[in-house]
PDB file of N, CA and C in Angstrom:
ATOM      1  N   UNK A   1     114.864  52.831  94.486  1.00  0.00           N
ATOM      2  CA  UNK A   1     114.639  53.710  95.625  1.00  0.00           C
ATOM      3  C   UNK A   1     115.525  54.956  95.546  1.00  0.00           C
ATOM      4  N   UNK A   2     116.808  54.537  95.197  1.00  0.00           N
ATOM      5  CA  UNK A   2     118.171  55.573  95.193  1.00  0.00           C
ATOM      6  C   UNK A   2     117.366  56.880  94.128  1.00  0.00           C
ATOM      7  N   UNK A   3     116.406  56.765  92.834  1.00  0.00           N
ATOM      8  CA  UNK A   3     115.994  57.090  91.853  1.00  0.00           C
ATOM      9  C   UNK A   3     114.685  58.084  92.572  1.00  0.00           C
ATOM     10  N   UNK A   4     114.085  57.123  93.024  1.00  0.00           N
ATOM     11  CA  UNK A   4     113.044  58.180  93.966  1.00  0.00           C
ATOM     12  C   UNK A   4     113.042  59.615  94.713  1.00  0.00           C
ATOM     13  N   UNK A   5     114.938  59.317  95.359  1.00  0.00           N
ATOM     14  CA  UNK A   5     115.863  59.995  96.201  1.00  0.00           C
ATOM     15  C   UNK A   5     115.752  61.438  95.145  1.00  0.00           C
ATOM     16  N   UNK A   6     116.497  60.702  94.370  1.00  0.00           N
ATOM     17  CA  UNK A   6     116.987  62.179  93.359  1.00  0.00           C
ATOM     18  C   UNK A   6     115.299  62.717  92.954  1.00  0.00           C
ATOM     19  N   UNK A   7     114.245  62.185  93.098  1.00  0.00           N
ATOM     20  CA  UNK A   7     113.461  63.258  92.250  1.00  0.00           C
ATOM     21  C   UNK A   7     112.911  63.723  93.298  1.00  0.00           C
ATOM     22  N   UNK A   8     112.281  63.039  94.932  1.00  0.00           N
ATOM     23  CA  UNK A   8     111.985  64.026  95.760  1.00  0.00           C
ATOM     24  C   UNK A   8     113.106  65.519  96.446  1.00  0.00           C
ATOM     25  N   UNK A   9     114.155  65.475  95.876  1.00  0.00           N
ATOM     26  CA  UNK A   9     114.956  66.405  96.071  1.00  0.00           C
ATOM     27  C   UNK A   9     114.580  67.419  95.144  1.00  0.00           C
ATOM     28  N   UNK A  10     114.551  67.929  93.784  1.00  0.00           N
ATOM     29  CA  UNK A  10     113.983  68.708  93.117  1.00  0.00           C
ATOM     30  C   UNK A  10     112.608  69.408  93.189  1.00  0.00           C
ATOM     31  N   UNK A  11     111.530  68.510  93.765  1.00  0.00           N
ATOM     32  CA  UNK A  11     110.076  68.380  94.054  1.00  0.00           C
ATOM     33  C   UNK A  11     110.194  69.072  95.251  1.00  0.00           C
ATOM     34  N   UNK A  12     110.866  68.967  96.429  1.00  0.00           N
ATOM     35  CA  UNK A  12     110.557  69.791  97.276  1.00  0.00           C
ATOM     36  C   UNK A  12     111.241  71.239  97.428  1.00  0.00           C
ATOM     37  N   UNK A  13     112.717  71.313  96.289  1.00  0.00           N
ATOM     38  CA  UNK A  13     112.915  72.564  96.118  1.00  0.00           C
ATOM     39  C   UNK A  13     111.881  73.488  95.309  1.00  0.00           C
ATOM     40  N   UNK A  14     111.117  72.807  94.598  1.00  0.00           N
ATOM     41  CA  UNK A  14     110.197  73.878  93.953  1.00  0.00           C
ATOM     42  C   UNK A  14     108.810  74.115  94.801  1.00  0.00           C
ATOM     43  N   UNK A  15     109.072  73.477  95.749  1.00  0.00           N
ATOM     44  CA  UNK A  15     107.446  73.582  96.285  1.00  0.00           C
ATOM     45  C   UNK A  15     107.475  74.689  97.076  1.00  0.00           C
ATOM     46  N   UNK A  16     109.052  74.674  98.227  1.00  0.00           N
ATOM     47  CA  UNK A  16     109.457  75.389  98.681  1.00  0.00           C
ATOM     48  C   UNK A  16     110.205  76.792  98.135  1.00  0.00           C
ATOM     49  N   UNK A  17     110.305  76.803  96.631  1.00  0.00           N
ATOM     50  CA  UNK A  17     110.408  77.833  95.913  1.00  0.00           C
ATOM     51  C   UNK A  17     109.220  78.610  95.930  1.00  0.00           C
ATOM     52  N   UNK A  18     108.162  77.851  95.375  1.00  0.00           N
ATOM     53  CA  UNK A  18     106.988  78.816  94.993  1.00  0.00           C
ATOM     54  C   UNK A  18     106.015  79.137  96.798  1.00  0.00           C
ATOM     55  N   UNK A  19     106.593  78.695  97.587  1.00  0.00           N
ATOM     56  CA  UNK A  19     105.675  79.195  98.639  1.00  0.00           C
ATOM     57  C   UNK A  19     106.506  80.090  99.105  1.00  0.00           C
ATOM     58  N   UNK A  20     107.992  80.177  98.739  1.00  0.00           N
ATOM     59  CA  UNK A  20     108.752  81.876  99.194  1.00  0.00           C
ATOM     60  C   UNK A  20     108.153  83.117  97.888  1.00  0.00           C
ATOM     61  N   UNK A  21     108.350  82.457  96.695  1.00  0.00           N
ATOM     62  CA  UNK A  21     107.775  83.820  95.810  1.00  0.00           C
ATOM     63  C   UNK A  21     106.374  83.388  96.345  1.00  0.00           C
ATOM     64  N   UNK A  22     105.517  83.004  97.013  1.00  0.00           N
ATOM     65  CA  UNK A  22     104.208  83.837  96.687  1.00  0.00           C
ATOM     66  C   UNK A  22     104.531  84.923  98.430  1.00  0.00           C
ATOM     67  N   UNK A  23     104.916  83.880  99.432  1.00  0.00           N
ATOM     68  CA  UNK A  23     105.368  85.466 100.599  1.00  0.00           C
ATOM     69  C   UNK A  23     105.692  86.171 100.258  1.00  0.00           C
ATOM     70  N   UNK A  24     106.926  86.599  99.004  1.00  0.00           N
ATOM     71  CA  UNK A  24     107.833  87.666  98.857  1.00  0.00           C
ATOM     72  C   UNK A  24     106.592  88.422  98.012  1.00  0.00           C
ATOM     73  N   UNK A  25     106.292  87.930  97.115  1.00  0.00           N
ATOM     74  CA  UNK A  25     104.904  88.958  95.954  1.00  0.00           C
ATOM     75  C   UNK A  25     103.806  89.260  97.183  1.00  0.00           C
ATOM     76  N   UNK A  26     103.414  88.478  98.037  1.00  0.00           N
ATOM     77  CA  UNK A  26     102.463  89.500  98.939  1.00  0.00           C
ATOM     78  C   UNK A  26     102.416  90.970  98.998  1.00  0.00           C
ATOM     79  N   UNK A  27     100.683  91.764  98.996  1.00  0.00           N
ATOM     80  CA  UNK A  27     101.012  93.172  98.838  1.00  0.00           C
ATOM     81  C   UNK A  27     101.440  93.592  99.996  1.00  0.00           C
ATOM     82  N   UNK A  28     102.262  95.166  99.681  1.00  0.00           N
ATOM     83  CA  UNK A  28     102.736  95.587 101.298  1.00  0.00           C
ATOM     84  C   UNK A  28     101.433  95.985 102.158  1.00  0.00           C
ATOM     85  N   UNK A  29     101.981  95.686 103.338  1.00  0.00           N
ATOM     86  CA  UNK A  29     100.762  96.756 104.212  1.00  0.00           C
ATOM     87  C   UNK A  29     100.656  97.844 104.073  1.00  0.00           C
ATOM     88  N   UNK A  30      99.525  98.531 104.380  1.00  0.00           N
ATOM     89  CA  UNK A  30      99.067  99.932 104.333  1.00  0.00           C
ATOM     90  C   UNK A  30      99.673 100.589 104.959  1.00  0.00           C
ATOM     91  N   UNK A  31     100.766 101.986 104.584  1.00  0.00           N
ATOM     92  CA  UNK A  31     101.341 102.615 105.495  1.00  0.00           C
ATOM     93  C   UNK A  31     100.522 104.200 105.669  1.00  0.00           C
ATOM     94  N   UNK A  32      99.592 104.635 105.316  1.00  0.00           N
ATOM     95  CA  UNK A  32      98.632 105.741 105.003  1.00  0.00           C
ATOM     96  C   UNK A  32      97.596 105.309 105.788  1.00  0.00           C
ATOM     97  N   UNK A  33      97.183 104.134 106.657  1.00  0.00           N
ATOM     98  CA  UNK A  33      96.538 103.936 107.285  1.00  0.00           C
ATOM     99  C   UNK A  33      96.481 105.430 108.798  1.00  0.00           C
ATOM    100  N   UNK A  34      95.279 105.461 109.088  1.00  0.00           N
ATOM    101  CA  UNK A  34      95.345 106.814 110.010  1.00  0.00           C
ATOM    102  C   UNK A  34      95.926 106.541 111.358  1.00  0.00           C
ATOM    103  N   UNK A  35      95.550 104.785 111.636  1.00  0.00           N
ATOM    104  CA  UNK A  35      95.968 104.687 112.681  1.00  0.00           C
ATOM    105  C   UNK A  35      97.408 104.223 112.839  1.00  0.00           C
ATOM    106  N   UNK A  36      98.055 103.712 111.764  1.00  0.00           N
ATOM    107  CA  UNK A  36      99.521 103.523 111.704  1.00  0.00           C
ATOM    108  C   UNK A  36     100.108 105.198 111.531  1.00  0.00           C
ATOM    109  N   UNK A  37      99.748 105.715 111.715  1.00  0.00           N
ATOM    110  CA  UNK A  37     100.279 106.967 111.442  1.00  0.00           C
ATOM    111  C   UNK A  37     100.159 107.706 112.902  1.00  0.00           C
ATOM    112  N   UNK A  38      98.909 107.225 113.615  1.00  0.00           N
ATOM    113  CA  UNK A  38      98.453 107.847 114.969  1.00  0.00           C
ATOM    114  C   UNK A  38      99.913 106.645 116.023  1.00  0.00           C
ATOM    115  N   UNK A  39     100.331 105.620 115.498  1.00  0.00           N
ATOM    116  CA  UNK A  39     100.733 104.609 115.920  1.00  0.00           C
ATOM    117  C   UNK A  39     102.352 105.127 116.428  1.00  0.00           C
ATOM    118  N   UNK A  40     102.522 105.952 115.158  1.00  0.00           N
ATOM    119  CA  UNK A  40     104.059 106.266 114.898  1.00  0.00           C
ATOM    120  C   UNK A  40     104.031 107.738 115.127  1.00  0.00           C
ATOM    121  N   UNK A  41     103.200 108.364 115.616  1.00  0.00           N
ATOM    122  CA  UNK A  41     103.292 109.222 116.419  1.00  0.00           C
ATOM    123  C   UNK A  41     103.546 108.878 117.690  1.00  0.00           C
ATOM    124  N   UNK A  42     102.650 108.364 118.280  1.00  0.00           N
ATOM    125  CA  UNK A  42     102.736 107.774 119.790  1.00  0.00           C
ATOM    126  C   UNK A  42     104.230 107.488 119.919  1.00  0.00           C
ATOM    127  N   UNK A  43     104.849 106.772 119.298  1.00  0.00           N
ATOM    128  CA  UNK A  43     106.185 106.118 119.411  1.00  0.00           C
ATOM    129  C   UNK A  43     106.876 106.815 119.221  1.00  0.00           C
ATOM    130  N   UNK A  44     107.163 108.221 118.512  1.00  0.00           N
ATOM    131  CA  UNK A  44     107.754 109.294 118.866  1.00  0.00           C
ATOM    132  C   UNK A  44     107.560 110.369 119.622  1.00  0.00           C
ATOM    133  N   UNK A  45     106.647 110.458 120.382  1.00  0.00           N
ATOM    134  CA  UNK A  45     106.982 111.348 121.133  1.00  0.00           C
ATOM    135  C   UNK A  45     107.085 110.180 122.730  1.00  0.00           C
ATOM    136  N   UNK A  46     107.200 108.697 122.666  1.00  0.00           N
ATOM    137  CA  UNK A  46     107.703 108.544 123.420  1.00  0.00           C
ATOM    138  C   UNK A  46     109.095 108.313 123.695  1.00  0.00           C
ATOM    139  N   UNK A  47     109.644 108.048 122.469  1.00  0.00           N
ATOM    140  CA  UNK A  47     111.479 108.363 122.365  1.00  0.00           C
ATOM    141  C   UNK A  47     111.547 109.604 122.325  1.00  0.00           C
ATOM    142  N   UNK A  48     110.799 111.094 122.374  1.00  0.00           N
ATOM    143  CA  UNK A  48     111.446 112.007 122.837  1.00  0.00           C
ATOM    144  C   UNK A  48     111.359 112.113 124.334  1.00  0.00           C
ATOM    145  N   UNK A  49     110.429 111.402 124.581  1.00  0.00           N
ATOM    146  CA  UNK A  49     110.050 111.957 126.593  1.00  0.00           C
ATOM    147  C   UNK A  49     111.289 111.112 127.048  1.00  0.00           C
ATOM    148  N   UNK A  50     111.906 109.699 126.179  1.00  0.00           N
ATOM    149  CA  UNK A  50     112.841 108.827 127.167  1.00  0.00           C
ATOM    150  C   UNK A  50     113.970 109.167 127.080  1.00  0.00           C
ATOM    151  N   UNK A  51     114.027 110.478 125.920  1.00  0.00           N
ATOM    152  CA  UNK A  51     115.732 110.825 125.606  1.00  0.00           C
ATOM    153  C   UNK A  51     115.684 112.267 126.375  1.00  0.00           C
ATOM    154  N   UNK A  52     114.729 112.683 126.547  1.00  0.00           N
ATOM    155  CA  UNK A  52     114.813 114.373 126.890  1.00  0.00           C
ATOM    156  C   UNK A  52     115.463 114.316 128.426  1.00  0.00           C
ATOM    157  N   UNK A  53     115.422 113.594 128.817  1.00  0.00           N
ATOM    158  CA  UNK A  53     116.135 114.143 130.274  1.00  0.00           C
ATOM    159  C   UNK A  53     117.137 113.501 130.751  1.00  0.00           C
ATOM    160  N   UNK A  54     118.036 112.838 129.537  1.00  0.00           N
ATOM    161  CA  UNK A  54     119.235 111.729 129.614  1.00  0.00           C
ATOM    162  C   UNK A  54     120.527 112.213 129.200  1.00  0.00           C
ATOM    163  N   UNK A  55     120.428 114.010 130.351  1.00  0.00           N
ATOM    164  CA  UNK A  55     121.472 114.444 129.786  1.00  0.00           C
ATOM    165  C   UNK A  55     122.689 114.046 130.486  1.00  0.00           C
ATOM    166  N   UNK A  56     124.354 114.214 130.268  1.00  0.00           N
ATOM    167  CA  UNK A  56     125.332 114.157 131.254  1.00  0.00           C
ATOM    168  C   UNK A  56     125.012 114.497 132.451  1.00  0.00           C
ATOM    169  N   UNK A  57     124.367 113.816 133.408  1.00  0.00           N
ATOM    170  CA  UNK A  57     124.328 114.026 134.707  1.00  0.00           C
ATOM    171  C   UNK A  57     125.277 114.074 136.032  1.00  0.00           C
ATOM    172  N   UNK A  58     126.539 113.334 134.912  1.00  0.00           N
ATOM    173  CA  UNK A  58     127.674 113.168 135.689  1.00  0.00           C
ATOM    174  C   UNK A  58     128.719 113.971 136.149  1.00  0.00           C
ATOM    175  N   UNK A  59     128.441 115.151 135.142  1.00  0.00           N
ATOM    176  CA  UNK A  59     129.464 116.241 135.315  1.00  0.00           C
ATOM    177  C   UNK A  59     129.540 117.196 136.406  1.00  0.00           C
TER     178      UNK A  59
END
């Protein structure tokens, strides 16, 4: 049994090896996409509308 021990220990480091390299080799997402681009617009000009009027008000 003790023998069994030692080989399911190796067996599940590689299983769990090869299912991180195949996540990590996944292709990247599309960053040229029109709407990730329409996306990250939106999101900047809403960090400019939330910073534009956060001046020292205290003075």
């Amino acid at each position: 049994m003790a023998a069994l021990a030692w080989l399911i220990i190796p067996v599940v480091a590689a299983l769990l090896a090869m299912v991180w390299a195949g996540w990590a080799a996944r292709p990247p997402r599309a960053t040229t996409d029109p709407s990730s681009l329409a996306e990250h617009q939106r999101f900047r000009a809403a960090m400019e509308r939330s910073t534009a009027g956060s001046e020292r008000r205290s003075e």
